[in-house]
Protein backbone atom coordinates (compact mmCIF):
# COMPACT_ATOMS: atom_id res chain seq x y z
CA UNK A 1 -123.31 -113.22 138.69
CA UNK A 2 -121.87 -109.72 139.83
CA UNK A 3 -122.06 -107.84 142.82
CA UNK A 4 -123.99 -105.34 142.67
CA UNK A 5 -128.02 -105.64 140.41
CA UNK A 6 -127.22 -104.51 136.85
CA UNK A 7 -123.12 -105.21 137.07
CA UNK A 8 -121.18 -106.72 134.91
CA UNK A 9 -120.88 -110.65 135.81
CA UNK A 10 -117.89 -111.75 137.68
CA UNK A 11 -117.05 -114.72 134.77
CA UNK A 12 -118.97 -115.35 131.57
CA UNK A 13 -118.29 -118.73 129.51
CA UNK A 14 -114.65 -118.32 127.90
CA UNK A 15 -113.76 -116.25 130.88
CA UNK A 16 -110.19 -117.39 131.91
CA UNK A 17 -109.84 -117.89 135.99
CA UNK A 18 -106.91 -118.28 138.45
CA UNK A 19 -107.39 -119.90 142.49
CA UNK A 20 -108.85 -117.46 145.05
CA UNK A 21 -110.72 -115.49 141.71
CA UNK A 22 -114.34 -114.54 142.72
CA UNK A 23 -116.78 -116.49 140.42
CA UNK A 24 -120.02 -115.47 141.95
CA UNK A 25 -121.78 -114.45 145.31
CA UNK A 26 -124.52 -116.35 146.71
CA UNK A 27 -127.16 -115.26 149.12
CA UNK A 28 -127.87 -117.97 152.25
CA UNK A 29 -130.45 -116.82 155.15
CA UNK A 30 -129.43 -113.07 153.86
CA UNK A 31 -125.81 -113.61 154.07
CA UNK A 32 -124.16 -112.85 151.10
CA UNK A 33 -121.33 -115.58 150.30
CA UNK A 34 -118.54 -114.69 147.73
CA UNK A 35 -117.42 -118.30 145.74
CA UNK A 36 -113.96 -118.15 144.49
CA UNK A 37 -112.08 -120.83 141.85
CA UNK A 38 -109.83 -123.26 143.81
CA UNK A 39 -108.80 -124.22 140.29
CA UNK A 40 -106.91 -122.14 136.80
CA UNK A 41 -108.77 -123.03 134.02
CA UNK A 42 -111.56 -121.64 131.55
CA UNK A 43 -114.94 -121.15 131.82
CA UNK A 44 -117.19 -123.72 129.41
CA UNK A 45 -120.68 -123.18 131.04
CA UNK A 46 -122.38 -121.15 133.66
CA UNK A 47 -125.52 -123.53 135.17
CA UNK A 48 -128.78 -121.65 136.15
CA UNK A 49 -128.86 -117.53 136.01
CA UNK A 50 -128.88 -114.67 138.02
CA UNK A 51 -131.36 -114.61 140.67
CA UNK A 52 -132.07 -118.15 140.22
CA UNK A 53 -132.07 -120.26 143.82
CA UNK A 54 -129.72 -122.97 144.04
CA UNK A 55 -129.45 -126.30 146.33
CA UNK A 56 -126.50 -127.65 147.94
CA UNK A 57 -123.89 -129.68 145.73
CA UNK A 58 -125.79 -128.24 142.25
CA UNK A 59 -123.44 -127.74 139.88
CA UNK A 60 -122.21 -123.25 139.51
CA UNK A 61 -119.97 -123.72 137.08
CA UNK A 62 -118.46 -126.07 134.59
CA UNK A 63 -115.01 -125.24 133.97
CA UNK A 64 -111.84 -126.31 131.77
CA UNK A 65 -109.06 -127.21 134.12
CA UNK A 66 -105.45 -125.31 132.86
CA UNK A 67 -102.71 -127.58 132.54
């Protein structure tokens, strides 16, 4: 959710985001991985928490598309 322990989160729900905005960072085999919005729009609901592990294709974000 931020990057660095303790930070503020990157987006929280109502959060308004633009393309190439950083939404979270996620860690794979100790490689840290920065997600960005391809998409403006408005955060409606973050899915799991900080920490938690995620699979490929689960669902980060869902998000209000602008426009």
């Amino acid at each position: 959710e931020s990057s660095t322990p303790g930070g503020d989160p990157f987006v929280r729900v109502g959060s308004e985001i633009k393309p190439g905005q950083p939404l979270c960072i996620i860690e794979a085999m100790k490689l840290m991985n920065e997600i960005e919005s391809d998409i403006a729009g408005t955060i409606v609901e973050v899915y799991g928490g900080n920490g938690k592990p995620v699979e490929y294709g689960d669902r980060l974000f869902k998000v209000r598309k602008k426009g």
